[in-house]
N, C-alpha and C. Protein backbone atom coordinates (compact mmCIF):
# COMPACT_ATOMS: atom_id res chain seq x y z
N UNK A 1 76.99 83.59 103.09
CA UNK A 1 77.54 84.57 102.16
C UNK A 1 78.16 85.71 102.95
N UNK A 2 79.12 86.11 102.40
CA UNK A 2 79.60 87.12 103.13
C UNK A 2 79.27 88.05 102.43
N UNK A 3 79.13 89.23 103.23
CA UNK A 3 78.79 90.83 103.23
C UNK A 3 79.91 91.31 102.92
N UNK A 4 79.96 92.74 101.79
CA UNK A 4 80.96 93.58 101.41
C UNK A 4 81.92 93.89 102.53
N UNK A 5 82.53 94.12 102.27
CA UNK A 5 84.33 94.51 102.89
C UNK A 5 83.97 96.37 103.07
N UNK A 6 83.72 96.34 103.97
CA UNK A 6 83.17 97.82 104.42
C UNK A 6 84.25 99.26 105.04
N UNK A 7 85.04 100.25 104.49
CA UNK A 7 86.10 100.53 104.71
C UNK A 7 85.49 102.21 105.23
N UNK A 8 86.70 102.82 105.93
CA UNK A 8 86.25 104.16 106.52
C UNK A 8 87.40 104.93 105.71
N UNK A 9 86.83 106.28 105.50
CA UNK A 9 87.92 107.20 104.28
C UNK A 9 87.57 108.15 105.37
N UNK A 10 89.00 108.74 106.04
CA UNK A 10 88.59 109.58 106.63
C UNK A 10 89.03 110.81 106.11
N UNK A 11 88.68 111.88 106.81
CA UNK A 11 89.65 113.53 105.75
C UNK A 11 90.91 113.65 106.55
N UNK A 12 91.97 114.22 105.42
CA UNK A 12 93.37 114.35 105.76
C UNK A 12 93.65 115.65 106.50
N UNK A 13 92.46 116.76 106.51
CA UNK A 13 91.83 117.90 107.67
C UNK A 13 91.55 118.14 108.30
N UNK A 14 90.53 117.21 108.63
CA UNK A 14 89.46 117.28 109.68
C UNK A 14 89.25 115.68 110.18
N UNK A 15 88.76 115.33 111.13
CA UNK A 15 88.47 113.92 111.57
C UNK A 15 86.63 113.21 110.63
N UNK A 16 86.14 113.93 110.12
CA UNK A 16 84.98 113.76 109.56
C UNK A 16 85.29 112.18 108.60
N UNK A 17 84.44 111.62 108.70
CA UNK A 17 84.71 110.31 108.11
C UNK A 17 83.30 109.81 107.20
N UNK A 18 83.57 109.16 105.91
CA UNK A 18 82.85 108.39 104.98
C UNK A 18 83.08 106.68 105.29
N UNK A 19 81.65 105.91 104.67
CA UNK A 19 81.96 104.78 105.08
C UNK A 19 81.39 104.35 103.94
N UNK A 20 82.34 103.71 103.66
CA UNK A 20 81.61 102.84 101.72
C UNK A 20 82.29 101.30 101.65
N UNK A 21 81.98 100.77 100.85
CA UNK A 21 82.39 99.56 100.28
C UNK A 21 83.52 99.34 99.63
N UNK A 22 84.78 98.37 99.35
CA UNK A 22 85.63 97.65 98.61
C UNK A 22 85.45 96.68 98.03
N UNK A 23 85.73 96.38 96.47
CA UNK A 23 85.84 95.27 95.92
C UNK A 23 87.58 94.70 96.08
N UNK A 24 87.77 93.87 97.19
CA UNK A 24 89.82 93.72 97.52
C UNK A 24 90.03 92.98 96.10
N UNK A 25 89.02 92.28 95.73
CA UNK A 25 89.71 91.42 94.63
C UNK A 25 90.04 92.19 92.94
N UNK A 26 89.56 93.21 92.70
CA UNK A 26 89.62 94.21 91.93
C UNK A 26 90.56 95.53 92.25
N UNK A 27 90.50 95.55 93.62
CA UNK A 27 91.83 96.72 94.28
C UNK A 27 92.54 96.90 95.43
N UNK A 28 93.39 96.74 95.19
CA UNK A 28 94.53 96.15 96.24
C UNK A 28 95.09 97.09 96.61
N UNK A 29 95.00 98.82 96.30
CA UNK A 29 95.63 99.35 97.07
C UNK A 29 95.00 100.28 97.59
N UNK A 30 95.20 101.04 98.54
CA UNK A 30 94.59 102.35 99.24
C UNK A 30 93.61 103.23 99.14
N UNK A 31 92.52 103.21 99.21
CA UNK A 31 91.57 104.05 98.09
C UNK A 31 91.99 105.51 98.64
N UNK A 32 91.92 106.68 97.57
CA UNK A 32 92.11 107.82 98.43
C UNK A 32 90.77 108.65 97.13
N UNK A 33 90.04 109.47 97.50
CA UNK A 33 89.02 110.18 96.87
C UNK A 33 88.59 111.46 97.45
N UNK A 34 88.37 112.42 96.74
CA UNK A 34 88.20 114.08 96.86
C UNK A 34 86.49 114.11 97.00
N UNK A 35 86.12 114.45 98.12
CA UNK A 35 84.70 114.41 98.26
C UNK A 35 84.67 115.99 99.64
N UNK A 36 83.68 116.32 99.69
CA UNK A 36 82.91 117.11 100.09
C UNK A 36 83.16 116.88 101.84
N UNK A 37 83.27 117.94 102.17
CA UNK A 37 83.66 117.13 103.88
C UNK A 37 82.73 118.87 104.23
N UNK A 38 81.64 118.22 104.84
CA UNK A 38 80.54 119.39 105.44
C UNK A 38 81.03 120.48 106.60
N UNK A 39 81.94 119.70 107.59
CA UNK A 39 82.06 120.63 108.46
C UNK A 39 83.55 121.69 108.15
N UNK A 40 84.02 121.41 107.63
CA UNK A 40 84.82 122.45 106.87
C UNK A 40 84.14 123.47 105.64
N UNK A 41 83.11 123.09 104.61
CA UNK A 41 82.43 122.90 103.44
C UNK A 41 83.47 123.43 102.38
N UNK A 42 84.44 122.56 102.07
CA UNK A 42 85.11 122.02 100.98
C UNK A 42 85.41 120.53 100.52
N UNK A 43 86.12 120.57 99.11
CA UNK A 43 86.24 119.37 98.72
C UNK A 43 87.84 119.15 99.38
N UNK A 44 88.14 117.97 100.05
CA UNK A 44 89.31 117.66 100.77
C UNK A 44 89.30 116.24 100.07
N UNK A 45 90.93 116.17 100.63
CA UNK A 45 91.36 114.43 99.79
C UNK A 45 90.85 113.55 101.49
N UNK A 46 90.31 112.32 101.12
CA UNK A 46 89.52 111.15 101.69
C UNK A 46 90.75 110.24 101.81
N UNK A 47 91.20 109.34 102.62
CA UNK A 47 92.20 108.21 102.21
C UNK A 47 91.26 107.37 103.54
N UNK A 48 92.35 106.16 102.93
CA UNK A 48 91.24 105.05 104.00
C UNK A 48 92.08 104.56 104.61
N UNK A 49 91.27 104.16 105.76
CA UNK A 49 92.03 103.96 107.17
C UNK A 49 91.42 102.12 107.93
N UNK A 50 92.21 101.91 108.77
CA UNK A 50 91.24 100.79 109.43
C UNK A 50 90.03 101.22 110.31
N UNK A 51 89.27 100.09 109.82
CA UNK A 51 88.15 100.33 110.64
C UNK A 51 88.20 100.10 111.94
């Protein structure tokens, strides 16, 4: 069985990076998401990058 498709969102600010899961067969394009980035402490836009 294969294991989730595991993707890195990094900040478009700072180099600080999130690491979460993809469903590819449900979304095919770019994830980008507004989350909390600590060493700045604001909410910044996330986009995803290769791992």
């Amino acid at each position: 069985m294969s294991r989730g498709h595991f993707i890195k969102l990094r900040s478009t600010k700072s180099s600080y990076t999130y690491h979460t899961r993809k469903n590819r067969k449900k979304v095919e394009r770019k994830i980008e998401f507004k989350k909390h980035n600590p060493t700045t402490c604001t909410h910044e836009a996330f986009t995803e990058t290769k791992k």
